[in-house]
N, C-alpha and C. Protein backbone atom coordinates (compact mmCIF):
# COMPACT_ATOMS: atom_id res chain seq x y z
N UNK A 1 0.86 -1.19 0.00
CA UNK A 1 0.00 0.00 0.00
C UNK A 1 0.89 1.23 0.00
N UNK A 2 0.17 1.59 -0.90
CA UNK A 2 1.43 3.12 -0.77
C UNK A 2 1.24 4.62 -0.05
N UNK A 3 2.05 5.10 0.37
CA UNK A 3 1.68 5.61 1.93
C UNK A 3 0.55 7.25 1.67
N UNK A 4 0.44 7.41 0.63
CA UNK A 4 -0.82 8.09 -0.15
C UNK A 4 -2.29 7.12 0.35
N UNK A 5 -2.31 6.26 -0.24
CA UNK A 5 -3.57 5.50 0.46
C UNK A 5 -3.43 5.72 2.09
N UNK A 6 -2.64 5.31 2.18
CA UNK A 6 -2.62 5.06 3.86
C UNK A 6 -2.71 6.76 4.62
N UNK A 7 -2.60 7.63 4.24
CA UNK A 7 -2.78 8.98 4.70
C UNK A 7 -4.62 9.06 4.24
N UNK A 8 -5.04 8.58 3.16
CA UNK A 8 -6.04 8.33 2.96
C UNK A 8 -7.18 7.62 4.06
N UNK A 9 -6.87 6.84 4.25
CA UNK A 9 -7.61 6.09 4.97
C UNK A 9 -7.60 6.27 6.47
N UNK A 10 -6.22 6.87 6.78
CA UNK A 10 -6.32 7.58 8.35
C UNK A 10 -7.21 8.79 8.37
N UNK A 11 -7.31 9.64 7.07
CA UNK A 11 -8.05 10.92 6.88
C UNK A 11 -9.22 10.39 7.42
N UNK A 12 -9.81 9.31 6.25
CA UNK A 12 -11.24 8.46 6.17
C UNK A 12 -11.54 8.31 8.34
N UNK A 13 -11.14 7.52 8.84
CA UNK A 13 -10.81 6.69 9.74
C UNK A 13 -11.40 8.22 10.69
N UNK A 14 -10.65 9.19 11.04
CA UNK A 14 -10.73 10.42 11.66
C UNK A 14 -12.09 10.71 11.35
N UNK A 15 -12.28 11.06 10.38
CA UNK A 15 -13.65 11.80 9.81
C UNK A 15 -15.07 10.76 10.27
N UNK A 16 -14.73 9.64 10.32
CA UNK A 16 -16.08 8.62 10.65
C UNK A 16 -16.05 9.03 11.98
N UNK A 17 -14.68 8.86 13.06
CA UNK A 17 -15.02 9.31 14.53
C UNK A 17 -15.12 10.73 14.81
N UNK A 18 -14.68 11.37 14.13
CA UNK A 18 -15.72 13.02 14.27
C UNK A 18 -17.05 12.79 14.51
N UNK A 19 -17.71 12.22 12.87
CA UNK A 19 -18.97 12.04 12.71
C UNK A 19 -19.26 11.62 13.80
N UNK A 20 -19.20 10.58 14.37
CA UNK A 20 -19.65 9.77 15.34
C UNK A 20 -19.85 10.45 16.57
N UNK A 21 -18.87 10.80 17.07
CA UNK A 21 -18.40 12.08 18.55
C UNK A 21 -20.07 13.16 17.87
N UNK A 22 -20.01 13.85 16.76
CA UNK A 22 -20.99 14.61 16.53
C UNK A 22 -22.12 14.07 16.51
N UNK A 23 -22.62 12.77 15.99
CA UNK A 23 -23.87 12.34 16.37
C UNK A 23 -24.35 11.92 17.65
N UNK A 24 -23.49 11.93 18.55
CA UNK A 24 -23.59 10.78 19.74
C UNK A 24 -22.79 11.93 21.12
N UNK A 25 -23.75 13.00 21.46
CA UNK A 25 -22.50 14.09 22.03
C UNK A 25 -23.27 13.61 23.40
N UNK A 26 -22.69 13.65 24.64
CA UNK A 26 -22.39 13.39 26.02
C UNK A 26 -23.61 15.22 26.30
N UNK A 27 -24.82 14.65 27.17
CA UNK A 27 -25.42 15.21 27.31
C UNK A 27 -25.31 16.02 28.93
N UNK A 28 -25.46 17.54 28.73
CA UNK A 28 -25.44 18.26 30.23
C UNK A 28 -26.95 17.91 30.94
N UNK A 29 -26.46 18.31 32.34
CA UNK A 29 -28.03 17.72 32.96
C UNK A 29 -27.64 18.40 34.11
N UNK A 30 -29.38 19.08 34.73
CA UNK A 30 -29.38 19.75 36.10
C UNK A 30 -30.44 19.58 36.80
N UNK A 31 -30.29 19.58 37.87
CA UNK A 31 -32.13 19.56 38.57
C UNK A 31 -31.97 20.37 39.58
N UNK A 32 -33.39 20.12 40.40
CA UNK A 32 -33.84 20.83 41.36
C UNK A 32 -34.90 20.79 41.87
N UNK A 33 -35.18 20.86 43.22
CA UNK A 33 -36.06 20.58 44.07
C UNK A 33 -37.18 22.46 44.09
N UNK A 34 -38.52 21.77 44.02
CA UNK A 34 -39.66 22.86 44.47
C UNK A 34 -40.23 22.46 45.46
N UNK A 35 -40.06 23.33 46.13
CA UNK A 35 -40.98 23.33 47.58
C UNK A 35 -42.61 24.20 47.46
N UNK A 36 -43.54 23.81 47.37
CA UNK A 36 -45.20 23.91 46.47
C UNK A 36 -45.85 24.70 48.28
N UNK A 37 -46.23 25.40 48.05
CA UNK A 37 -47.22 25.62 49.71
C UNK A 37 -48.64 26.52 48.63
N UNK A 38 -49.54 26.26 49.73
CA UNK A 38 -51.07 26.09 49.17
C UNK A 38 -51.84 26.31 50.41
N UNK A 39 -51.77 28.11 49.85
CA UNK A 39 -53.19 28.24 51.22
C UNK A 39 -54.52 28.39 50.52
N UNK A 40 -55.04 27.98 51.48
CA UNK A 40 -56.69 27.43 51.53
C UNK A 40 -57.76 28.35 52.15
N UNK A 41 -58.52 29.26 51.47
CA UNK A 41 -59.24 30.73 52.38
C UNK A 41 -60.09 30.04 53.17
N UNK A 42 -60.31 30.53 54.23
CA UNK A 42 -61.28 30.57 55.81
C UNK A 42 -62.64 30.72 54.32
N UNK A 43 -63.74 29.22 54.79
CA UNK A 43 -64.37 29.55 53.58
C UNK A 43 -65.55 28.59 53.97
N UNK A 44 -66.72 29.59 53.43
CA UNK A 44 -68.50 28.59 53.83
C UNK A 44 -69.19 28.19 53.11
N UNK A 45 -69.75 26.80 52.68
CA UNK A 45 -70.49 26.60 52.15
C UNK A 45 -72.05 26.00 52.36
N UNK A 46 -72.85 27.00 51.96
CA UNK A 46 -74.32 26.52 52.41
C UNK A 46 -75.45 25.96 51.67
N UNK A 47 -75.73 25.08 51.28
CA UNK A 47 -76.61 24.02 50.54
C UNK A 47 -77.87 24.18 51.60
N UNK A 48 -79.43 24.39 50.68
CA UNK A 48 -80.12 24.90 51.13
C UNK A 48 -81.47 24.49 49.80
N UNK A 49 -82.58 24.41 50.47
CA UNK A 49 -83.75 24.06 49.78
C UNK A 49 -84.59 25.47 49.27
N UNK A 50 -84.57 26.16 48.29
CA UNK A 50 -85.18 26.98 47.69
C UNK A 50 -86.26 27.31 47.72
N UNK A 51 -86.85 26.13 47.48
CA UNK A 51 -88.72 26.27 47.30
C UNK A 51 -89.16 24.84 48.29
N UNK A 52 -90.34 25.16 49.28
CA UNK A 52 -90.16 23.59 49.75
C UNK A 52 -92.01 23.81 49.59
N UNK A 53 -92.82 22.61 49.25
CA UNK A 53 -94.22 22.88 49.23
C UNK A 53 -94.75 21.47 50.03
N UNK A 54 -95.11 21.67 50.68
CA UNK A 54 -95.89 20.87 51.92
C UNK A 54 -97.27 20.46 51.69
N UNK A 55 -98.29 18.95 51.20
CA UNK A 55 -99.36 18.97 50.73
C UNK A 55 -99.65 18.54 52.65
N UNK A 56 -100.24 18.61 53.28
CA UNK A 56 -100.90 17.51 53.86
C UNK A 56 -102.26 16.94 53.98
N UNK A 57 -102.39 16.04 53.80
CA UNK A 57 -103.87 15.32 53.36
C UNK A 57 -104.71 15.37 54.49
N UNK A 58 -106.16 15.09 54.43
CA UNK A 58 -107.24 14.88 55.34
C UNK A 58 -106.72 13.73 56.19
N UNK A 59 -106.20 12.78 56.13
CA UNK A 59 -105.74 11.76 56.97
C UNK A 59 -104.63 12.39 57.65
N UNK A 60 -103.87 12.38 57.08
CA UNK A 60 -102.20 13.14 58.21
C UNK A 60 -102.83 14.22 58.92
N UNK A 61 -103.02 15.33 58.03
CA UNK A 61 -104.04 16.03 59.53
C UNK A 61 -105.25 15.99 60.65
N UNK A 62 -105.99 14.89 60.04
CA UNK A 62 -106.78 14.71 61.31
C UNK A 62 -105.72 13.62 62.14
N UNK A 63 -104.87 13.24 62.00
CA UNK A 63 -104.09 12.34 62.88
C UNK A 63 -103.23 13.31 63.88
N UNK A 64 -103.34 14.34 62.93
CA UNK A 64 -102.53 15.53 64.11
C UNK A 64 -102.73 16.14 65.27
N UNK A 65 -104.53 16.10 64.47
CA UNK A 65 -104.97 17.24 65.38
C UNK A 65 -105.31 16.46 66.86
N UNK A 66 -106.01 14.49 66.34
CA UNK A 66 -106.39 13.87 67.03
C UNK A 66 -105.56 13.22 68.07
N UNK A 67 -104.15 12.64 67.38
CA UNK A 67 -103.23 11.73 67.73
C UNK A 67 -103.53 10.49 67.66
N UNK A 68 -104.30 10.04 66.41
CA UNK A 68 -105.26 8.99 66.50
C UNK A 68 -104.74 8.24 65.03
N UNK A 69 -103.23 8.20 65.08
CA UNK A 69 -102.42 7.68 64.03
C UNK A 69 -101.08 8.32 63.96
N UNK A 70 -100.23 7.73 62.55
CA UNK A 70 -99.17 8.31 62.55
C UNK A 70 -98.77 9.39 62.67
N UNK A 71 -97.96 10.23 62.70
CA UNK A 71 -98.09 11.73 62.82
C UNK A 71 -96.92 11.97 61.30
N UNK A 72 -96.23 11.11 60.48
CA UNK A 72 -95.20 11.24 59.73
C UNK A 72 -96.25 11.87 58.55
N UNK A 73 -95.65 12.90 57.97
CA UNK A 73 -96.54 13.32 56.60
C UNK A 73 -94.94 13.50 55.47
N UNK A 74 -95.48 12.64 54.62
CA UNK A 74 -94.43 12.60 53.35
C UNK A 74 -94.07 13.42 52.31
N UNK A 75 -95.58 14.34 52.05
CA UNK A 75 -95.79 15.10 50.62
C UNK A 75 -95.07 16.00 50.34
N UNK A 76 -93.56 16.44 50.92
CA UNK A 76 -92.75 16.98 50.37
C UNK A 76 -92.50 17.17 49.38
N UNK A 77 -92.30 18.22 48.42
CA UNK A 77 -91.40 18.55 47.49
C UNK A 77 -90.25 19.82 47.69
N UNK A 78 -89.38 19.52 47.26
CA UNK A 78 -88.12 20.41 47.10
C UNK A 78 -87.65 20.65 46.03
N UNK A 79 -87.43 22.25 45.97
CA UNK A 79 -86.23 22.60 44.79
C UNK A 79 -85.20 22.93 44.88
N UNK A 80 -83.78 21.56 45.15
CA UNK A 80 -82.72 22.32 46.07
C UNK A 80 -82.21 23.55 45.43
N UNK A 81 -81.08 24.09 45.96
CA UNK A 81 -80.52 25.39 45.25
C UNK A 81 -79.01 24.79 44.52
N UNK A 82 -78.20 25.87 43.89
CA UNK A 82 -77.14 24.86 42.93
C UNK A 82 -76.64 24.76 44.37
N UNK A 83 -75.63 23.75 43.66
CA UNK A 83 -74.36 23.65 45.19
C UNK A 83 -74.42 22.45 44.86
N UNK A 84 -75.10 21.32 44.28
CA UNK A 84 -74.65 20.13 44.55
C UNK A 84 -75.55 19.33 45.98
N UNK A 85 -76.01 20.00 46.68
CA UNK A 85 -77.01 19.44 48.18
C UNK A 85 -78.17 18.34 47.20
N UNK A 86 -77.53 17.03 47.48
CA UNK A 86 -79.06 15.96 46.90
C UNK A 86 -79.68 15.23 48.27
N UNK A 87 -79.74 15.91 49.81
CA UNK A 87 -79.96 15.00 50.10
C UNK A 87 -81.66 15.09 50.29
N UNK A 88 -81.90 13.88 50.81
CA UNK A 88 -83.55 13.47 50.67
C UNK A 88 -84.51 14.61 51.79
N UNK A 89 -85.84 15.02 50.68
CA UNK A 89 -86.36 16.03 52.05
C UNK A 89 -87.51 15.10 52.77
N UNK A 90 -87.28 15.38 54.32
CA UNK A 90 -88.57 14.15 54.89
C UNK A 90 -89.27 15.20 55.16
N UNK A 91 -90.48 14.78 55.93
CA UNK A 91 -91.36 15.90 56.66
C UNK A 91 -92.47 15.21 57.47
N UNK A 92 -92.01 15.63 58.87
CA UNK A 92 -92.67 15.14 59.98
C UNK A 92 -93.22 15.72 61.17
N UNK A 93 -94.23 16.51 61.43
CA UNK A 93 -95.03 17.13 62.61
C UNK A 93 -93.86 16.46 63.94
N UNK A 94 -93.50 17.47 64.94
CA UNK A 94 -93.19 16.82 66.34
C UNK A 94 -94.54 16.25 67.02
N UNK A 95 -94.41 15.58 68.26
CA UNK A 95 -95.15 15.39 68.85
C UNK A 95 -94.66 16.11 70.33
N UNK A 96 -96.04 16.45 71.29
CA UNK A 96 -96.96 15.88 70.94
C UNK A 96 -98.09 16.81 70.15
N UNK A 97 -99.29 15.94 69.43
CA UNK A 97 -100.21 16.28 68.39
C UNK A 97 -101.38 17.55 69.13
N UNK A 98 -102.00 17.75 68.51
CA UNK A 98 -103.10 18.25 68.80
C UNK A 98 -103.34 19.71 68.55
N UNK A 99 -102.22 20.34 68.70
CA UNK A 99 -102.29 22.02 69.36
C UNK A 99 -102.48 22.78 68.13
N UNK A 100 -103.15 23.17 67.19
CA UNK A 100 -103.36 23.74 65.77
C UNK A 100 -102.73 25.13 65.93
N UNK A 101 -102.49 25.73 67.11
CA UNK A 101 -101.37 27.27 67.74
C UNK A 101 -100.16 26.99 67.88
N UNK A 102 -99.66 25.73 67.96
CA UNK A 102 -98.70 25.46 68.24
C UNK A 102 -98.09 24.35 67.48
N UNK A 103 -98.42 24.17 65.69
CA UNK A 103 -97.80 22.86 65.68
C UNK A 103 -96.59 23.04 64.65
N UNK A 104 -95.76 21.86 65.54
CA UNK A 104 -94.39 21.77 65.19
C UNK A 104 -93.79 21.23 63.74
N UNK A 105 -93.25 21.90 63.06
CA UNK A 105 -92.98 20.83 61.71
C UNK A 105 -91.75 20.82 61.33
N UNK A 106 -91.25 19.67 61.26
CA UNK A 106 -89.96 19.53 61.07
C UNK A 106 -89.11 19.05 59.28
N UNK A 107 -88.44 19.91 58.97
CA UNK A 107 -88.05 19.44 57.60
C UNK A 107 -86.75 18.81 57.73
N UNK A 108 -86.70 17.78 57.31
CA UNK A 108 -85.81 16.63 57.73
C UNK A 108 -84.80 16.81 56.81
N UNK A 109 -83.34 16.96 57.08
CA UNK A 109 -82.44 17.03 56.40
C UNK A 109 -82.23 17.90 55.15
N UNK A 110 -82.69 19.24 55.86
CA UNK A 110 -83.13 20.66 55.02
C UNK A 110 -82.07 21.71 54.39
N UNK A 111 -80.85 20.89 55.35
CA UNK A 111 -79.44 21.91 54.61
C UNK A 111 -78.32 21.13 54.71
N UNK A 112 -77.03 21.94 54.38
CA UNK A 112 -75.85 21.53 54.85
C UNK A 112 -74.83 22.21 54.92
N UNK A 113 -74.04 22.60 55.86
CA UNK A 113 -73.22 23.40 55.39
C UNK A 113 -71.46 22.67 55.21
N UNK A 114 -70.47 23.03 54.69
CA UNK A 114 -69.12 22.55 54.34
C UNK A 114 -68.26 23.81 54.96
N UNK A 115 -67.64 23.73 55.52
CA UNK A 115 -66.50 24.86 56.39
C UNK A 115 -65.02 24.48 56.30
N UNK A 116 -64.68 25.70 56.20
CA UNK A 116 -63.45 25.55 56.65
C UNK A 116 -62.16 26.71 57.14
N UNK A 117 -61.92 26.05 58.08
CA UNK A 117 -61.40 27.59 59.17
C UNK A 117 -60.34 27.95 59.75
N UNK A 118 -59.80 28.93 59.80
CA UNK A 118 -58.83 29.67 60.64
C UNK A 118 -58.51 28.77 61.40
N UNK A 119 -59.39 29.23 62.45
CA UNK A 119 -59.48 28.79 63.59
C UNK A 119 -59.81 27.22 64.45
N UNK A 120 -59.46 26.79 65.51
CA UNK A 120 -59.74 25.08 66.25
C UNK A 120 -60.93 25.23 66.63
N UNK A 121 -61.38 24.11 67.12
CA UNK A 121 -62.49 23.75 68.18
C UNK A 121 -64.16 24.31 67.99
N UNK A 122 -64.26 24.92 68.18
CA UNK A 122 -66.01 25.07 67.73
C UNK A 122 -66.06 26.19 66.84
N UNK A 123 -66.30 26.59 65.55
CA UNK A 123 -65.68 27.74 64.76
C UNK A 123 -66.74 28.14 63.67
N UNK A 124 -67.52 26.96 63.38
CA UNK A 124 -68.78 26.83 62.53
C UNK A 124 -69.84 27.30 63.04
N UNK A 125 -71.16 28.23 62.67
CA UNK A 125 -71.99 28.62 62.98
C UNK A 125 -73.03 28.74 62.43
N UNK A 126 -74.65 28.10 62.47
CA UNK A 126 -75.68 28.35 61.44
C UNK A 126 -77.05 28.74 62.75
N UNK A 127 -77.13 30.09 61.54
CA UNK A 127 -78.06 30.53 62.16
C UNK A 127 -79.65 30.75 61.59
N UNK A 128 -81.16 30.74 62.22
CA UNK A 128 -82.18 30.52 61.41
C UNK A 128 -82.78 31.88 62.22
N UNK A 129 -83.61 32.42 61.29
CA UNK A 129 -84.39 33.88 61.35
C UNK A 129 -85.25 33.63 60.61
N UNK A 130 -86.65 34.16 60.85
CA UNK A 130 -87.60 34.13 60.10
C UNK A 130 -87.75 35.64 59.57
N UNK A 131 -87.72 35.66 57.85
CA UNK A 131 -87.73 36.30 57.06
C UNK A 131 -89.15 36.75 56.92
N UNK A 132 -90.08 36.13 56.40
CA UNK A 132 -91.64 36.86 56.64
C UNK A 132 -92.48 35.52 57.62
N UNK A 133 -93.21 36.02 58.55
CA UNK A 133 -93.83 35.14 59.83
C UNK A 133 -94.73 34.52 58.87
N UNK A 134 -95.49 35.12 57.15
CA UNK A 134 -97.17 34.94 57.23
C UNK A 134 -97.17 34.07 55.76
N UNK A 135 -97.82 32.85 56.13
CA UNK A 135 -98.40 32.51 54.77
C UNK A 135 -99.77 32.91 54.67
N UNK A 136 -99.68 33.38 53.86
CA UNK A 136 -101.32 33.73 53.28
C UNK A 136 -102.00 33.37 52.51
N UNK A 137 -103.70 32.76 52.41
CA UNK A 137 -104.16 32.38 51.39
C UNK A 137 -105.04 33.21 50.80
N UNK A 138 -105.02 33.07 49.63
CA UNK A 138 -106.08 34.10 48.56
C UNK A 138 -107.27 33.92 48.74
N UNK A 139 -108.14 34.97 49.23
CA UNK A 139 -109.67 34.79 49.83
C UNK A 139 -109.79 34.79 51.48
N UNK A 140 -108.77 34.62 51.88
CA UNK A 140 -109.07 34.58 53.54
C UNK A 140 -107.70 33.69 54.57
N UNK A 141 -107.31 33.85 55.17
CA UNK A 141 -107.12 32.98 56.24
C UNK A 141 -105.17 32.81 55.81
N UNK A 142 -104.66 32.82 57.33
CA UNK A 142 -103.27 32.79 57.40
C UNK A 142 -102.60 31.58 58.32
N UNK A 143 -101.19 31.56 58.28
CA UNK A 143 -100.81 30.07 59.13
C UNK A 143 -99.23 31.30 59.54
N UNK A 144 -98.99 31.17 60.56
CA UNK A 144 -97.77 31.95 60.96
C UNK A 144 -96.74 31.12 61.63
N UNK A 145 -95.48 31.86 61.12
CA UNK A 145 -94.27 30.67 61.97
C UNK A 145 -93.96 31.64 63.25
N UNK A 146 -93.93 31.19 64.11
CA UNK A 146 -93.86 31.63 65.60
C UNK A 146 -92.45 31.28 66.00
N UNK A 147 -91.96 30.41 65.56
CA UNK A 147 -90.97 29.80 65.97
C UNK A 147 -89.85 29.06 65.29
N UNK A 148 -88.64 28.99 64.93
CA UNK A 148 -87.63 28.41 63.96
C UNK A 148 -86.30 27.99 64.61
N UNK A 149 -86.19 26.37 64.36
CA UNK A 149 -84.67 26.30 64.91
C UNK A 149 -84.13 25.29 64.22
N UNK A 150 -82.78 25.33 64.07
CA UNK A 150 -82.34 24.38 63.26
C UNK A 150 -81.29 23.31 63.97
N UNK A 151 -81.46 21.90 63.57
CA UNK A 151 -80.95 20.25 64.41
C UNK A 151 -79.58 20.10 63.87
N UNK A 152 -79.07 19.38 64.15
CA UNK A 152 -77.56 18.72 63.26
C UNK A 152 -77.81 17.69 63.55
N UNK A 153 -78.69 16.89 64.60
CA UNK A 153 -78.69 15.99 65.26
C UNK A 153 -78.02 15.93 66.78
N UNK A 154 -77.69 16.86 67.69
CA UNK A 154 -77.89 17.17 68.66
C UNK A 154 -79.09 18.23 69.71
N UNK A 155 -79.79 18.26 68.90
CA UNK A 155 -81.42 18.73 69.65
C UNK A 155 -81.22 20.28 68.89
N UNK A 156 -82.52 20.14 68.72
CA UNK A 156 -82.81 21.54 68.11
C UNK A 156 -82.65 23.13 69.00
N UNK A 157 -82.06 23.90 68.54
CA UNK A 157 -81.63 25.16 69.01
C UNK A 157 -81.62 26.54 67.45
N UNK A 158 -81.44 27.36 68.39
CA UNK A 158 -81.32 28.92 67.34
C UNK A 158 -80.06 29.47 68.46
N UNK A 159 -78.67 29.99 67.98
CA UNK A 159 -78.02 29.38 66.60
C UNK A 159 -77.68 28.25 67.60
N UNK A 160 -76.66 27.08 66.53
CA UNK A 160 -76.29 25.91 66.44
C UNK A 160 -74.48 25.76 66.26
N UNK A 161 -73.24 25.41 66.69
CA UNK A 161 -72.02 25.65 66.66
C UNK A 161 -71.31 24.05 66.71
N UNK A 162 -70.47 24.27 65.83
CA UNK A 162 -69.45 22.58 65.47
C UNK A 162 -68.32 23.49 65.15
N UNK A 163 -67.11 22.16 65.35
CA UNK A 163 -66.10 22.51 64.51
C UNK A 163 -65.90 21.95 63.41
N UNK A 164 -65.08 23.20 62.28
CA UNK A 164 -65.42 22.90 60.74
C UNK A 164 -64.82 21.69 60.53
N UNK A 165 -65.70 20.41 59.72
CA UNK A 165 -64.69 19.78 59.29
C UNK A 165 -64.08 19.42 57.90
N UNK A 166 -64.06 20.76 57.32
CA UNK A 166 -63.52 20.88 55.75
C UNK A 166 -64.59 20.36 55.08
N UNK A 167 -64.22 21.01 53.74
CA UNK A 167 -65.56 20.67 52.16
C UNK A 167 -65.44 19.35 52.14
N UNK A 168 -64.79 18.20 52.29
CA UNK A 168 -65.10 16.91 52.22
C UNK A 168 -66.29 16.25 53.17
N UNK A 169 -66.84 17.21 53.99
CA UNK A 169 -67.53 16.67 54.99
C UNK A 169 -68.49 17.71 55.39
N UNK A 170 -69.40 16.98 54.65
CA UNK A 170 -70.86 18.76 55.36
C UNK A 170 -71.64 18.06 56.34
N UNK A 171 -72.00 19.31 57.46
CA UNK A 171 -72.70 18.79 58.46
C UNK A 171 -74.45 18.63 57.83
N UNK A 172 -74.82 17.82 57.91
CA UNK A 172 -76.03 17.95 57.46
C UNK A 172 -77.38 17.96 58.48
N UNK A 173 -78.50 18.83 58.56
CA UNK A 173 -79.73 18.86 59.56
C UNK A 173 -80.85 19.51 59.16
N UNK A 174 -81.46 19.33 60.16
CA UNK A 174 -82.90 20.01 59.80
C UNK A 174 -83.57 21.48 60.08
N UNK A 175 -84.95 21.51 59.77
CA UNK A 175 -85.27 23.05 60.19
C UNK A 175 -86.58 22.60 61.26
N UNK A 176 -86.73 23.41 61.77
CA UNK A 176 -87.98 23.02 62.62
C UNK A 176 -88.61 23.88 62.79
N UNK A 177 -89.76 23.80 62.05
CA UNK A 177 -90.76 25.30 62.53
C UNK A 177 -91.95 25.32 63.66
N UNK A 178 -92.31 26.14 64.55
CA UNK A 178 -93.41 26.29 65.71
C UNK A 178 -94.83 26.65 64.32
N UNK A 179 -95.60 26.27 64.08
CA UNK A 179 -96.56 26.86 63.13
C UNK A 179 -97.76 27.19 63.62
N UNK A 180 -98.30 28.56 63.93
CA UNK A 180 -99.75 28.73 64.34
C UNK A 180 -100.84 28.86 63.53
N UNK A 181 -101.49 27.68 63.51
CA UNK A 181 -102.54 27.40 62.07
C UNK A 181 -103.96 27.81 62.66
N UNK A 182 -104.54 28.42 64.05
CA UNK A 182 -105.63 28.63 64.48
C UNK A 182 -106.28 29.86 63.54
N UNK A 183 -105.48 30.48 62.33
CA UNK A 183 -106.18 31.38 61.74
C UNK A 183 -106.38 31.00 60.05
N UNK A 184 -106.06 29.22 60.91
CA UNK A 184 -106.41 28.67 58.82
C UNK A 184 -107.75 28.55 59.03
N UNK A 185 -108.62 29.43 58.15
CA UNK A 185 -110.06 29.46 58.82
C UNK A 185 -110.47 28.43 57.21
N UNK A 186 -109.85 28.37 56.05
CA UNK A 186 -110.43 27.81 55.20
C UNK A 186 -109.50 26.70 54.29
N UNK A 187 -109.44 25.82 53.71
CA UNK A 187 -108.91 24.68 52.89
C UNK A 187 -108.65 25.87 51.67
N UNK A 188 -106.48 25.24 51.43
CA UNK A 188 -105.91 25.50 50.50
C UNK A 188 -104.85 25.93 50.25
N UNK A 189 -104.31 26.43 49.41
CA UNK A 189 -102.74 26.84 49.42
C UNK A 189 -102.35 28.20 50.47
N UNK A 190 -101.26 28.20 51.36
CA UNK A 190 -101.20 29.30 52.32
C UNK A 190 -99.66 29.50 51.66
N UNK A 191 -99.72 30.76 51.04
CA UNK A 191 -98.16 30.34 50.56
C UNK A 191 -97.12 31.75 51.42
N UNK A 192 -95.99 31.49 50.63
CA UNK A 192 -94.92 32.71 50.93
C UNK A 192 -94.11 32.97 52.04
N UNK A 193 -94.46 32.15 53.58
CA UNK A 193 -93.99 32.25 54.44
C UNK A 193 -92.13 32.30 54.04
N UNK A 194 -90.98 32.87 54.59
CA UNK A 194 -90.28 32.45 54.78
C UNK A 194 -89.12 32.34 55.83
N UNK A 195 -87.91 31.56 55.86
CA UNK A 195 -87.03 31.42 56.74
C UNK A 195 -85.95 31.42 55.98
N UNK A 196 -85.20 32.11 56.96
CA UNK A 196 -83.34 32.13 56.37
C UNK A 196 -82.16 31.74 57.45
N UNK A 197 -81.63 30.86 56.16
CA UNK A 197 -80.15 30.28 57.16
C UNK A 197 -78.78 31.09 56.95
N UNK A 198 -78.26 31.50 58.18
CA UNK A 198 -76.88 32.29 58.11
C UNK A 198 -75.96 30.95 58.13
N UNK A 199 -74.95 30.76 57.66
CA UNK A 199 -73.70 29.92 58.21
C UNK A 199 -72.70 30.60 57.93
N UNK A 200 -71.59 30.97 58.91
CA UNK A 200 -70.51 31.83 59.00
C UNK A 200 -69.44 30.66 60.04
N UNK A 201 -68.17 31.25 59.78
CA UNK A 201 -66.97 31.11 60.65
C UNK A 201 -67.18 31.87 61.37
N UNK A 202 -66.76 31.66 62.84
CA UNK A 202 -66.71 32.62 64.11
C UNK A 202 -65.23 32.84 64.71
């Protein structure tokens, strides 16, 4: 081989491991750690029944007035409000029966609220006010709420206090109204009465 080729082929020889080194280059690399923090606002949420319409029949009410049967009346309807609140509305007179000045009605599992707070230990607060006392019916005759308190399931009171236990977990309860029906002088719709729920952080 004559030393022309051979300068040749070392040229060749060089130029493939260039190429190579250039296709195949030794890569830089860096990292680093983030430290993420995530505050969460002091914050209330209240799920609540909009429209609630109450039928009760000739049987459930003479059982009321008498005590001469069940006292549970079913004919609920509800239109919850947005928020997501599906739970079921019951509706059941307290006992005991009889008192048409004094009767008790309870809306079973009527709200809920979701909290979450600043603050430890009892911090949640829902409160019930009656917004207008009077249902009224067209042609004559009224039914008035005298009285409003709302349950969690530790006995009914006006206001009511827990500690929050975050949006994964709503306290859920009822409303309970005192109703004085001695001025339902006639059969039919008594409408418009209403009640309002506060829920705040304290």
């Amino acid at each position: 081989m004559t030393k022309s080729k051979q300068l040749r082929l070392v040229a060749l020889a060089f130029a493939a491991a260039m190429a190579l080194a250039i296709a195949s280059p030794v890569h830089a690399q860096a990292t680093g750690d983030t430290d993420i923090d995530i505050n969460i606002p002091d914050i209330v949420f209240l799920h609540y029944y909009g429209n609630v319409d109450v039928t009760i029949t000739a049987v459930d009410f003479a059982n009321y007035i008498t005590g001469g049967g069940p006292l549970a009346i079913d004919e609920g309807i509800a239109t919850p409000a947005a928020g997501g609140f599906t739970q079921d509305l019951a509706i059941a007179p307290s006992v005991p029966p009889g008192n048409p000045g004094a009767a008790v009605l309870t809306l079973q599992n009527a709200w809920a609220v979701r909290s979450m707070s600043l603050l430890g230990g009892t911090d949640t607060r829902l409160t019930i006010s009656i917004t207008n006392n009077t249902l009224t019916r067209v042609g004559g005759g009224t039914i008035l709420i005298t009285g409003v308190a709302v349950d969690d399931g530790g006995g009914a009171a006006n206001p009511i206090t827990w500690a929050a236990q975050g949006l994964g977990n709503p306290r859920v309860g009822d409303v309970q109204l005192t109703l004085d029906m001695s001025n339902a002088i006639a059969a039919g719709d008594y409408l418009d009465g209403i009640f309002t729920l506060l829920a705040e952080n304290i």
